[in-house]
C-alpha atoms as a PDB file:
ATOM      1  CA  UNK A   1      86.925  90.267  96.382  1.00  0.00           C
ATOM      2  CA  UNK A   2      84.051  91.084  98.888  1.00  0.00           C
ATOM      3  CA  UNK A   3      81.708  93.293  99.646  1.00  0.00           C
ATOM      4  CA  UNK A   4      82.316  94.631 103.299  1.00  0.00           C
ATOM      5  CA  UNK A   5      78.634  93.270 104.277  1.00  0.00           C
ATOM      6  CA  UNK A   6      79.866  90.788 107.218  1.00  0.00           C
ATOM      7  CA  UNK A   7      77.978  87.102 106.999  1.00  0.00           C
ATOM      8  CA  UNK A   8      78.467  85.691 110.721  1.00  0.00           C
ATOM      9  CA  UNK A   9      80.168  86.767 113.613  1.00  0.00           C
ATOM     10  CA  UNK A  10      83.042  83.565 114.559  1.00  0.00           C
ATOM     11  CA  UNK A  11      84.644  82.909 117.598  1.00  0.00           C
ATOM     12  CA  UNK A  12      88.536  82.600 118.175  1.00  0.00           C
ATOM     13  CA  UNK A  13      88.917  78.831 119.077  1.00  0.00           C
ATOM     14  CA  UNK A  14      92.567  78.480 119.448  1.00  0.00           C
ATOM     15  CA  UNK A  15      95.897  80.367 118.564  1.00  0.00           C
ATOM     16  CA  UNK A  16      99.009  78.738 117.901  1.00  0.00           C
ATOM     17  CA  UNK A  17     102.275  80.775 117.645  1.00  0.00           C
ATOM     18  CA  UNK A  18     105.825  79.578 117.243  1.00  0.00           C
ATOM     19  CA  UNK A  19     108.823  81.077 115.839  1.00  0.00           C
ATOM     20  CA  UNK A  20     108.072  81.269 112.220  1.00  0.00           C
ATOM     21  CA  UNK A  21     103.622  80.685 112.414  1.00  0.00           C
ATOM     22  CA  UNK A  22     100.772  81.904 113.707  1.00  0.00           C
ATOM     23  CA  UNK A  23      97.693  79.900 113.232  1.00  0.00           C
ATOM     24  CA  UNK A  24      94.227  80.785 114.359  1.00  0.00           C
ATOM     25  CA  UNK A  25      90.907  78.624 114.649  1.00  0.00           C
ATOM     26  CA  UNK A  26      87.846  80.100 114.045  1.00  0.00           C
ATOM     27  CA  UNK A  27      84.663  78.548 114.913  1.00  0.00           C
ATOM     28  CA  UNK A  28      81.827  79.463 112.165  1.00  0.00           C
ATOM     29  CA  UNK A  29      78.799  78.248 110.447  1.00  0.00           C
ATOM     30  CA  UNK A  30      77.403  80.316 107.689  1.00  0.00           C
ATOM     31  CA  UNK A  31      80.693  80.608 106.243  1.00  0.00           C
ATOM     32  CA  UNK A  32      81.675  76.893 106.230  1.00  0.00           C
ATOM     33  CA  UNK A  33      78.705  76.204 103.321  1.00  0.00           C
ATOM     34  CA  UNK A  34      80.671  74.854 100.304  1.00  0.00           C
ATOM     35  CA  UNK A  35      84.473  75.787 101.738  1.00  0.00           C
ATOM     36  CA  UNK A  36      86.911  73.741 100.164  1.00  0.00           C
ATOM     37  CA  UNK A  37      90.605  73.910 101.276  1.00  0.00           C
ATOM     38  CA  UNK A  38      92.161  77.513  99.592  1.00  0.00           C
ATOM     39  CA  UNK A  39      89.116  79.399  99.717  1.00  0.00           C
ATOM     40  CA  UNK A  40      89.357  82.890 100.674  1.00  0.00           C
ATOM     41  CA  UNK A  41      87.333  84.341 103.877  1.00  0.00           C
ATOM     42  CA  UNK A  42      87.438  87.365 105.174  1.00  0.00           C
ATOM     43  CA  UNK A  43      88.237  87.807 108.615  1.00  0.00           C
ATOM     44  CA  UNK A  44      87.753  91.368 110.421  1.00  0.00           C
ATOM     45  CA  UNK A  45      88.668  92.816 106.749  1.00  0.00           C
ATOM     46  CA  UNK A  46      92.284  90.369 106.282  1.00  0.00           C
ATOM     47  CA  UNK A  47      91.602  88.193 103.394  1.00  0.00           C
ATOM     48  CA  UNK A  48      92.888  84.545 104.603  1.00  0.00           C
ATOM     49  CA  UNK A  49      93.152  81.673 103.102  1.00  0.00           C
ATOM     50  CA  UNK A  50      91.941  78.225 104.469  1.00  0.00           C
ATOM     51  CA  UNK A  51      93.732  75.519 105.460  1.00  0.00           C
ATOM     52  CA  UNK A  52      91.874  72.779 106.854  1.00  0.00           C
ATOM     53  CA  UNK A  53      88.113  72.914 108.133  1.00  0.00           C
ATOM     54  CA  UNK A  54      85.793  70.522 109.940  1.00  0.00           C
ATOM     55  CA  UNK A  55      81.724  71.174 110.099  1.00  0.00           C
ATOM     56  CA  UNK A  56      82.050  73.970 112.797  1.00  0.00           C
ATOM     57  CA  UNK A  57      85.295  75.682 112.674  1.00  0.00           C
ATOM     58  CA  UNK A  58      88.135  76.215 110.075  1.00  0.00           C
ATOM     59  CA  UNK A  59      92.172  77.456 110.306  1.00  0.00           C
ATOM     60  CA  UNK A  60      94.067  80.021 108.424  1.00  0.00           C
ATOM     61  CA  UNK A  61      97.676  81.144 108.655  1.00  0.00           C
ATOM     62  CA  UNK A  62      99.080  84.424 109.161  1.00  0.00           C
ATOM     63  CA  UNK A  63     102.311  85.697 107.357  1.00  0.00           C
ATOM     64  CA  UNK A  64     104.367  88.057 109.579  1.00  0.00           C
ATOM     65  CA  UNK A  65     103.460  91.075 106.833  1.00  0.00           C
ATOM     66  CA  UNK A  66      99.810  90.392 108.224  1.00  0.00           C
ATOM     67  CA  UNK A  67     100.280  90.595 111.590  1.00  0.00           C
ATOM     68  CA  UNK A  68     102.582  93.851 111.259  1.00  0.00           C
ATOM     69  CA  UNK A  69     100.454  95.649 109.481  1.00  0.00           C
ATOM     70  CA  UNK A  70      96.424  94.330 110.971  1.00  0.00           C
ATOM     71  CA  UNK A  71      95.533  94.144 114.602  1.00  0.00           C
ATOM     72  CA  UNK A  72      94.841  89.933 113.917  1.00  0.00           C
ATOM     73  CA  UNK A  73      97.848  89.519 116.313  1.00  0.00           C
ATOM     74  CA  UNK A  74      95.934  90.921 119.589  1.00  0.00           C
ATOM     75  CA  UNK A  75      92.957  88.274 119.560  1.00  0.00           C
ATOM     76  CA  UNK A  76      92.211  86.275 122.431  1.00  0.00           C
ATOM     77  CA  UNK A  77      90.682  83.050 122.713  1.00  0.00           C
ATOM     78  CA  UNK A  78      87.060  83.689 122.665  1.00  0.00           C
ATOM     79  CA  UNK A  79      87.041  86.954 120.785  1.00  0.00           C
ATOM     80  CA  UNK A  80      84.245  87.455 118.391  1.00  0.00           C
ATOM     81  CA  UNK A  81      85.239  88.000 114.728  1.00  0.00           C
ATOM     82  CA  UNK A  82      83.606  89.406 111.421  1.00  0.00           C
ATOM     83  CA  UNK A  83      83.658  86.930 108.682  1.00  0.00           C
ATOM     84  CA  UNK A  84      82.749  86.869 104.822  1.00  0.00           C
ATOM     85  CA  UNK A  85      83.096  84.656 102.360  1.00  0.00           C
ATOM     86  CA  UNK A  86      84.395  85.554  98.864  1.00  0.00           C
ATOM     87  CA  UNK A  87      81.518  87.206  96.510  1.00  0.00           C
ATOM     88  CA  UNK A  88      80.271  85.453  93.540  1.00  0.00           C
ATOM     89  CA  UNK A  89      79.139  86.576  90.157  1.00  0.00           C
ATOM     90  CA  UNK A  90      75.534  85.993  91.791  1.00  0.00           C
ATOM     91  CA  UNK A  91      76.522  88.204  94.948  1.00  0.00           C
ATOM     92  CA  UNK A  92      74.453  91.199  95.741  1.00  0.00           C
ATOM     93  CA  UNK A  93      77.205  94.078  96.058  1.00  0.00           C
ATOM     94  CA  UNK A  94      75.307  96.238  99.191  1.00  0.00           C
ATOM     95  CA  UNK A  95      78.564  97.333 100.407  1.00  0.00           C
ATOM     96  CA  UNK A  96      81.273  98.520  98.480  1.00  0.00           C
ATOM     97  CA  UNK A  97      84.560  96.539  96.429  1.00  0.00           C
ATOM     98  CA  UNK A  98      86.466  95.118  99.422  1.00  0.00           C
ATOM     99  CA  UNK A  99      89.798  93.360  98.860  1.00  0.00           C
ATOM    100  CA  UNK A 100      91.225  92.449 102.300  1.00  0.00           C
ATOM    101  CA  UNK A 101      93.874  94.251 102.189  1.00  0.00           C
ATOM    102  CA  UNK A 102      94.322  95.594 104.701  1.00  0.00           C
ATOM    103  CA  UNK A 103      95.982 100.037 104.627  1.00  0.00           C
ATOM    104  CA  UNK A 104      96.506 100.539 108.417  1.00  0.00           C
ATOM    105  CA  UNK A 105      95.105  99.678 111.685  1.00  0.00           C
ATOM    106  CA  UNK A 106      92.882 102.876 113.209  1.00  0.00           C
ATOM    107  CA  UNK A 107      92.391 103.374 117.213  1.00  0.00           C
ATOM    108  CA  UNK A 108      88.588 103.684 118.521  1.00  0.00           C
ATOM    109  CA  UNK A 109      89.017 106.974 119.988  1.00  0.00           C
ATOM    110  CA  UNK A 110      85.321 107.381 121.485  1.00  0.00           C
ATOM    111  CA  UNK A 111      81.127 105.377 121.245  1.00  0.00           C
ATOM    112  CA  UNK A 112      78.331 107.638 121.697  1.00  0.00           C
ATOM    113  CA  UNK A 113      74.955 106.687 121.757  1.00  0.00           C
ATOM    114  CA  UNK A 114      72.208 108.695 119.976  1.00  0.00           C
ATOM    115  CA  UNK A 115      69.072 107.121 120.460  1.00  0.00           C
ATOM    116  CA  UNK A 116      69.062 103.869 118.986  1.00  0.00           C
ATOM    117  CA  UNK A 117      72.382 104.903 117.071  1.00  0.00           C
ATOM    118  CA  UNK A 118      75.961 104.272 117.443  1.00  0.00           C
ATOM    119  CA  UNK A 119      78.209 107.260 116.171  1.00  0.00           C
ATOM    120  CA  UNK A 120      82.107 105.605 116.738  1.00  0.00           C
ATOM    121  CA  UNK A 121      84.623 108.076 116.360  1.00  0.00           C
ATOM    122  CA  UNK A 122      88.320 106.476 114.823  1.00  0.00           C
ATOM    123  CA  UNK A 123      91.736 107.912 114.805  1.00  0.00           C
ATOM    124  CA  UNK A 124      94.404 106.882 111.714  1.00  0.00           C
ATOM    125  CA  UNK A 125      97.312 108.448 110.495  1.00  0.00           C
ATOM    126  CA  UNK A 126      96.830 111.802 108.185  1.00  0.00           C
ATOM    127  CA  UNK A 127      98.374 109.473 105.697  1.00  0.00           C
ATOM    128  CA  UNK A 128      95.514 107.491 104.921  1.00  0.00           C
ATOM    129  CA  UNK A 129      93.113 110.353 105.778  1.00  0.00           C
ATOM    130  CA  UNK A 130      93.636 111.873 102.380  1.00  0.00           C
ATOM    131  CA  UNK A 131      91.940 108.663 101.010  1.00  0.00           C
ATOM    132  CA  UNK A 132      88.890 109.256 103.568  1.00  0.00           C
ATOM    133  CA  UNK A 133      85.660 111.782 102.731  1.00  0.00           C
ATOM    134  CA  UNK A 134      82.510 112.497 104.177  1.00  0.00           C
ATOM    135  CA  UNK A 135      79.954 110.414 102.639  1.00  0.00           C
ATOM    136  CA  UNK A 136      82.097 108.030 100.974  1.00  0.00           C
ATOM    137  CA  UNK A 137      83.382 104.188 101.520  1.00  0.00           C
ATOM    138  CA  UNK A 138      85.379 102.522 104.433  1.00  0.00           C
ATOM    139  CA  UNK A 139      85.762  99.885 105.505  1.00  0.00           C
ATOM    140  CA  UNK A 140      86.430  98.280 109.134  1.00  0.00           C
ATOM    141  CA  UNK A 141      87.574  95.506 110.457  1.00  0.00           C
ATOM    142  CA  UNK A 142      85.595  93.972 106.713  1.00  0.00           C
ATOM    143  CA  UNK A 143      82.405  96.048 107.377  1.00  0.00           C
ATOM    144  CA  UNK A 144      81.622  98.208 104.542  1.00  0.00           C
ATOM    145  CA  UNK A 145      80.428 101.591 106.026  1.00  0.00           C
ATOM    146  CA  UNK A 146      79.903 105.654 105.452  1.00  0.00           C
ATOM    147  CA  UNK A 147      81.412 108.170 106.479  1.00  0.00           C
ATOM    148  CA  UNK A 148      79.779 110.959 108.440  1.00  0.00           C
ATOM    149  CA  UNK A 149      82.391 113.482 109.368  1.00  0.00           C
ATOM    150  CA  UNK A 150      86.663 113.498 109.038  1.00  0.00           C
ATOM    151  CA  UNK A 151      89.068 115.768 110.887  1.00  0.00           C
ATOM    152  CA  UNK A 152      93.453 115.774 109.827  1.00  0.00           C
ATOM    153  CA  UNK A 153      93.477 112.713 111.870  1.00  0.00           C
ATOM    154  CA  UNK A 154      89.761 111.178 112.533  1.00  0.00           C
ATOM    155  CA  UNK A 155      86.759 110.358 111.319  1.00  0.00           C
ATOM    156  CA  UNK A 156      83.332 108.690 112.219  1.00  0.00           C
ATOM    157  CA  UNK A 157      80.426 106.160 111.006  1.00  0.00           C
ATOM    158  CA  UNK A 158      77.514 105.790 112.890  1.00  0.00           C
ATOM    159  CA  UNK A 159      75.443 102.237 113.338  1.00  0.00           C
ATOM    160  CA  UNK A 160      71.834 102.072 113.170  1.00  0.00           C
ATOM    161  CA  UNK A 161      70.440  99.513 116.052  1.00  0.00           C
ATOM    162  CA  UNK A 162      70.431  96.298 113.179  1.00  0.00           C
ATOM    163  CA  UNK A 163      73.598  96.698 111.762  1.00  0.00           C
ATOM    164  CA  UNK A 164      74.907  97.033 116.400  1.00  0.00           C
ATOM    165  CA  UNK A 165      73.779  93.201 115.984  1.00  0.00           C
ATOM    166  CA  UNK A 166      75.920  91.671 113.333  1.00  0.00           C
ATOM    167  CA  UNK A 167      79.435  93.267 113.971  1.00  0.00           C
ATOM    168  CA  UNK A 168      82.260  93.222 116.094  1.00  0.00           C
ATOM    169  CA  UNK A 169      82.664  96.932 116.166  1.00  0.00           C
ATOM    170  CA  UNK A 170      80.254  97.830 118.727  1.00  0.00           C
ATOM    171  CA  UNK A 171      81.448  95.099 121.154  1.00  0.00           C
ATOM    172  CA  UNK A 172      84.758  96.360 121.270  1.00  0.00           C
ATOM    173  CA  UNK A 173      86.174  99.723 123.339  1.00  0.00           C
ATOM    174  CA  UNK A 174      87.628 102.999 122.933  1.00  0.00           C
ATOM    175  CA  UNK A 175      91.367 102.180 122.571  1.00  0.00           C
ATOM    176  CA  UNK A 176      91.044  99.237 120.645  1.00  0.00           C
ATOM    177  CA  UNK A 177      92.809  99.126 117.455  1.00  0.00           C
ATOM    178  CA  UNK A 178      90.222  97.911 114.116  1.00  0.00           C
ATOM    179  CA  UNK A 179      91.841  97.328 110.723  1.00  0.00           C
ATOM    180  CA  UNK A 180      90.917  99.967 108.026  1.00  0.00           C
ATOM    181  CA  UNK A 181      90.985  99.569 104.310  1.00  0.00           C
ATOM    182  CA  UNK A 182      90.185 102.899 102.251  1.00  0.00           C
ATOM    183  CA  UNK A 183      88.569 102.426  98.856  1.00  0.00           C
ATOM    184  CA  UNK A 184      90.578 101.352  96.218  1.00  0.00           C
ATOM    185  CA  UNK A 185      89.256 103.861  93.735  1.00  0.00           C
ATOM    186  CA  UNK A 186      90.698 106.626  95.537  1.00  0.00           C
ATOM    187  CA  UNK A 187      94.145 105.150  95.137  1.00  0.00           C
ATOM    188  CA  UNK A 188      93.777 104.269  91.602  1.00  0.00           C
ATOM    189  CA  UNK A 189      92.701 107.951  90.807  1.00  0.00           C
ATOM    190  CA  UNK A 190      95.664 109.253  92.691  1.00  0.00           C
ATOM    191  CA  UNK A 191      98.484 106.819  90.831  1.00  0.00           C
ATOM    192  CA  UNK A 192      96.666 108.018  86.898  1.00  0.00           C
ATOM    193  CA  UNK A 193      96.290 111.641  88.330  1.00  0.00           C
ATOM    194  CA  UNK A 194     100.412 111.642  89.197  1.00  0.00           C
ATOM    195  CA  UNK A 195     100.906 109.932  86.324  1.00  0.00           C
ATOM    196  CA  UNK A 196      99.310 112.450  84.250  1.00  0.00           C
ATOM    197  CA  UNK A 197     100.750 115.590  85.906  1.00  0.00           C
ATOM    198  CA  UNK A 198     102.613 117.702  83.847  1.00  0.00           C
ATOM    199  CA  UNK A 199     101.418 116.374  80.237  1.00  0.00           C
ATOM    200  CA  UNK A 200      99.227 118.480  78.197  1.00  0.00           C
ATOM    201  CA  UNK A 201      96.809 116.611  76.381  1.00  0.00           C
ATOM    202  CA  UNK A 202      97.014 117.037  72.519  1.00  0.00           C
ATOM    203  CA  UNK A 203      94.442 116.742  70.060  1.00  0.00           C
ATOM    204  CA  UNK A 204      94.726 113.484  67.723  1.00  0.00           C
ATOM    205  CA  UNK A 205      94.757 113.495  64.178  1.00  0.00           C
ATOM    206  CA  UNK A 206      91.043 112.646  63.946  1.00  0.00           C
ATOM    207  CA  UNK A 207      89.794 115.387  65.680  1.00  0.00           C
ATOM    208  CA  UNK A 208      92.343 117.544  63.706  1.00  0.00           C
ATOM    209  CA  UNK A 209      90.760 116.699  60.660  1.00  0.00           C
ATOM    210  CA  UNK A 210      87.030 117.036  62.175  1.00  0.00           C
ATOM    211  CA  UNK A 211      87.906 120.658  62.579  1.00  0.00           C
ATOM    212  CA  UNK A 212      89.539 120.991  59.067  1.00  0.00           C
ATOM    213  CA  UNK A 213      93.277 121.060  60.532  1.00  0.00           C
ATOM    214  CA  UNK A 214      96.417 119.079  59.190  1.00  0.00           C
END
């Protein structure tokens, strides 16, 4: 688990594809305190596992279901990446419950500037935009933000000038595609709402007999 509040920004080192891999490199720092081989990091919202590490920079695998589904399989060499380690039972939770999995990738459809703000408008599938609502969670490329406004298709976040300086999300461009992952409560209250639909509740035999019934 996470919490969608992004602890460096890495670098892509190296990417190695063949047939049946695809390995990237990440150079990092903050990240790389304590990492033992298996540890879980997010990177731009995919939770990935480690393989090997050194002082500055650490690997991870991709599984073809990962690449299909995230935009991981677009980086460059030299692209800038959000990473976060796993929380802790000690972790502050600022953001929100983040697993890394990844719903669906979203396409930046516009930046404007408002003063020192960012306001980034994002276009998804009407699919997943039944998950999304003004004011609540999502969660970008693994930064936990709010959401200001949602169309059928769209909806934007804005950035205040600090948060500009610890993400990838302002450094990329409209057309881009970021990786979205909605808040899991939403999905869990959909499943035990269809669940549910169609029974009638009935009172149990205690509360029967509270009310002097049989």
């Amino acid at each position: 688990m996470f919490t969608g509040l992004v602890e460096e920004m890495g670098m892509v080192r190296s990417i190695v594809k063949t047939a049946d891999s695809f390995t990237l490199t990440i150079g990092a720092k903050v990240v790389l305190d304590g990492v033992k081989f298996g540890d879980s990091i997010n990177v731009n919202g995919v939770c990935l596992s480690v393989t090997d590490f050194s002082d500055d920079e650490f690997t991870v695998g991709l599984a073809p279901e990962t690449l299909k589904r995230t935009s991981l399989g677009q980086l460059v060499e030299g692209d800038r990446i959000n990473l976060e380690r796993s929380a802790t039972p000690q972790t502050r939770l600022g953001g929100h419950y983040v697993q890394g999995h990844v719903d669906a990738t979203g396409e930046i459809v516009e930046f404007r500037e408002d003063a020192d703000a960012l306001w980034v408008t994002i276009r998804t599938s009407p699919e997943l935009m039944k998950y999304i609502v003004i004011k609540g969670y999502i969660t970008i490329d693994g930064t936990s933000l709010t959401v200001v406004d949602t169309g059928a298709d769209w909806f934007n976040v804005t950035l205040i000038a600090h948060t500009q300086e610890l993400i990838v999300l302002p450094r990329k461009k409209s057309g881009d595609l970021v990786n979205l992952e909605v808040d899991i409560i939403a999905k869990y209250v959909e499943k035990l709402v269809a669940a549910n639909a169609g029974h009638t509740a009935t009172p149990s035999q205690t509360q029967l007999a509270s009310k002097g019934g049989q």
